[in-house]
Protein backbone atom coordinates (compact mmCIF):
# COMPACT_ATOMS: atom_id res chain seq x y z
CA UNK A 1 -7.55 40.61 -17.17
CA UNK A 2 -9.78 40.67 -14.41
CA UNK A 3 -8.82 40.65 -10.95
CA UNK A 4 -9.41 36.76 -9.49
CA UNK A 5 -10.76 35.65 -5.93
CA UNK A 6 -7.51 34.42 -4.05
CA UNK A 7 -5.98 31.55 -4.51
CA UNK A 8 -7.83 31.24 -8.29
CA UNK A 9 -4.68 31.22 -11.04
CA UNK A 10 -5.51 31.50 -14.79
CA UNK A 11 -3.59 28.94 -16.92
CA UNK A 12 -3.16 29.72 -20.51
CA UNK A 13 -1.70 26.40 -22.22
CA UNK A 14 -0.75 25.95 -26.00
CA UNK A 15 -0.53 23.17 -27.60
CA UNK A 16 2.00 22.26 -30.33
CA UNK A 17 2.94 19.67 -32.53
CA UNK A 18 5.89 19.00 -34.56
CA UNK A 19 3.92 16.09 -36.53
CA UNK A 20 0.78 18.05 -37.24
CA UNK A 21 -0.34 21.38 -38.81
CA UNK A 22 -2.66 23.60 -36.14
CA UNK A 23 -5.36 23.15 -38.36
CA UNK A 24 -4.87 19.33 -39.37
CA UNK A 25 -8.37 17.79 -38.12
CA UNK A 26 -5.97 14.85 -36.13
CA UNK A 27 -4.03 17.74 -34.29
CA UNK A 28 -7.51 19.59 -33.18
CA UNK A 29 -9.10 16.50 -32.25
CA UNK A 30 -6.00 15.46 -29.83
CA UNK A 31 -6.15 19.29 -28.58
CA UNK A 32 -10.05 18.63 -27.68
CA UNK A 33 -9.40 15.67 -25.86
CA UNK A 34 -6.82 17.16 -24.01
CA UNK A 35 -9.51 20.36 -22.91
CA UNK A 36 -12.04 18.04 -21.88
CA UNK A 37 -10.11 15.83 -19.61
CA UNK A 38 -8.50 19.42 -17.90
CA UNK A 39 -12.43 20.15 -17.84
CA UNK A 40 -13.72 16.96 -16.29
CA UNK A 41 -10.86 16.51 -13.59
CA UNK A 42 -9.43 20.00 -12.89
CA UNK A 43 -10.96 23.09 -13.46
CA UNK A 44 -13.05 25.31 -16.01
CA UNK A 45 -11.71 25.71 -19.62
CA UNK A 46 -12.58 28.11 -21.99
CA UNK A 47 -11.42 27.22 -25.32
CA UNK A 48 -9.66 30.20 -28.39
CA UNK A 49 -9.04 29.80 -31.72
CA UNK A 50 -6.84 32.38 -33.31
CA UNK A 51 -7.45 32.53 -36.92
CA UNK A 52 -4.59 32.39 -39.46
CA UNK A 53 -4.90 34.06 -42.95
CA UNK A 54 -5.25 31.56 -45.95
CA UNK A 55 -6.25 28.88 -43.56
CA UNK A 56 -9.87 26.76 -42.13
CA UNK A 57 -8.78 27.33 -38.62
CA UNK A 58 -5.75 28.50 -36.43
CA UNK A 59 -3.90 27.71 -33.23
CA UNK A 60 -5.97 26.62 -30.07
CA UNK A 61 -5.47 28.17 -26.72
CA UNK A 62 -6.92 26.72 -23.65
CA UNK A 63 -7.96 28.65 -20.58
CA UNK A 64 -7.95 26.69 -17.11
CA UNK A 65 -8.76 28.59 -14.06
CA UNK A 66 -7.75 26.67 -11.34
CA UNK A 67 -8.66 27.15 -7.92
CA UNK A 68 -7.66 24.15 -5.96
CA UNK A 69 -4.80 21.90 -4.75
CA UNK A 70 -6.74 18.92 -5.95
CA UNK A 71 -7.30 20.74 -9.75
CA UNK A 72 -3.83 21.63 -9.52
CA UNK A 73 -2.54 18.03 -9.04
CA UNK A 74 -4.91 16.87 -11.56
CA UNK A 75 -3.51 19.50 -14.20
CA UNK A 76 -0.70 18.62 -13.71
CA UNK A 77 -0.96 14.76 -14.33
CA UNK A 78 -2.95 15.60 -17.38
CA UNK A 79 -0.02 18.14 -18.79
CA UNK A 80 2.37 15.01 -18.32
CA UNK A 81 -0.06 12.07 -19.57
CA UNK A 82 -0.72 14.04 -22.53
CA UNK A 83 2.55 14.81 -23.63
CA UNK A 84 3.60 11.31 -22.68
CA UNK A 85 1.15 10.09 -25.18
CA UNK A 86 3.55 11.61 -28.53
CA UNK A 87 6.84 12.54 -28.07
CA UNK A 88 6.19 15.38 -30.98
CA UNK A 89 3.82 17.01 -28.41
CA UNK A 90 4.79 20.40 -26.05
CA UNK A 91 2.80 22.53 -24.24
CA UNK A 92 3.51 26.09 -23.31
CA UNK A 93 1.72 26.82 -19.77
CA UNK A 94 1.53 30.65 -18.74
CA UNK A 95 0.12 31.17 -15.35
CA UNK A 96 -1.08 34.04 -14.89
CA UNK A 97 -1.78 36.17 -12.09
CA UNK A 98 -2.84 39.83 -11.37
CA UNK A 99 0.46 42.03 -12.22
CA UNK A 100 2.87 38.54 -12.93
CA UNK A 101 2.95 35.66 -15.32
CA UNK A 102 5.24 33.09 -15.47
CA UNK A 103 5.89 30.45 -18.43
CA UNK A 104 7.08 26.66 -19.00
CA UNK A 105 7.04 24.30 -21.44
CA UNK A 106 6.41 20.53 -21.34
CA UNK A 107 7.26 18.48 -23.11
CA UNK A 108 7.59 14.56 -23.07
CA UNK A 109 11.15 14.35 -22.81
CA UNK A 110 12.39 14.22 -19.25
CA UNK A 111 9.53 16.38 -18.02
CA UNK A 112 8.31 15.18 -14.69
CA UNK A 113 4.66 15.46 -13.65
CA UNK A 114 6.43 16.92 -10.40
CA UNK A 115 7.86 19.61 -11.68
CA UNK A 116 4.65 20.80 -13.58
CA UNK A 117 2.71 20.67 -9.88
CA UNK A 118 5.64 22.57 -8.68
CA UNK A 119 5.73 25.39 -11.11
CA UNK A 120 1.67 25.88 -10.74
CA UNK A 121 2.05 25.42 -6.89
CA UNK A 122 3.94 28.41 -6.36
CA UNK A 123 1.79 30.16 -8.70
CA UNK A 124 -1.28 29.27 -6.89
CA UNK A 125 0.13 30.08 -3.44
CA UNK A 126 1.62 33.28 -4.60
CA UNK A 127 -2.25 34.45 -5.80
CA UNK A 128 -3.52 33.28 -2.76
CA UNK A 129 -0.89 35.76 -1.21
CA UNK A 130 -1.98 38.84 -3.62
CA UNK A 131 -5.63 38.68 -3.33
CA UNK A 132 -5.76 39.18 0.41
């Protein structure tokens, strides 16, 4: 991974479903709607497929690089909304950092939107720390 300005955290989120297969059309197109709501309101995305053997697709990863409060609180009401939305939904958020990366996973069941801001708040201070 590249080194980031400061203050600029990488946020690797997977998506999961107990209801759908990764490669079930409805899954993907819930996944993209997710990515381009994180890429309107909060940061850049860059979107990965990892490709499974014996199947059309694989597993989506999303790539946010955030680099403000304000994409930070909007991340983190998006996390929440989404997994609000289905209670078979999680996510698994990595933030990631030069030399660190720490995990969570949302889900809809007694996950506050607070919490989620928290977790990438630290995150996002402590790059701001390392990159000086």
């Amino acid at each position: 991974m590249s080194e980031k300005p400061a203050g600029e955290i990488e946020v690797v989120i997977e998506a999961t479903s107990e209801d759908f297969d990764p490669s079930d059309s409805r899954w993907i197109r819930q996944v993209n709607e997710l990515q381009s709501s994180l890429n309107r309101d909060a940061g850049d995305v860059k979107k990965i497929e990892t490709p499974q053997e014996g199947q059309k697709g694989g597993p989506l990863t999303t790539i946010l690089t955030l680099a403000s409060q304000g994409g930070l609180e909007a991340a983190a009401g998006i996390f929440k909304a989404w997994v609000d939305r289905d209670t078979g939904r999680s996510l698994k958020i990595k933030v990631k950092q030069v030399g660190d990366e720490k995990e969570i996973e949302v889900t809809g069941k007694g996950m506050t939107s607070g919490v989620i801001k928290e977790f990438m708040e630290e995150a996002l201070q402590q790059s701001a720390g390392t990159n000086e």
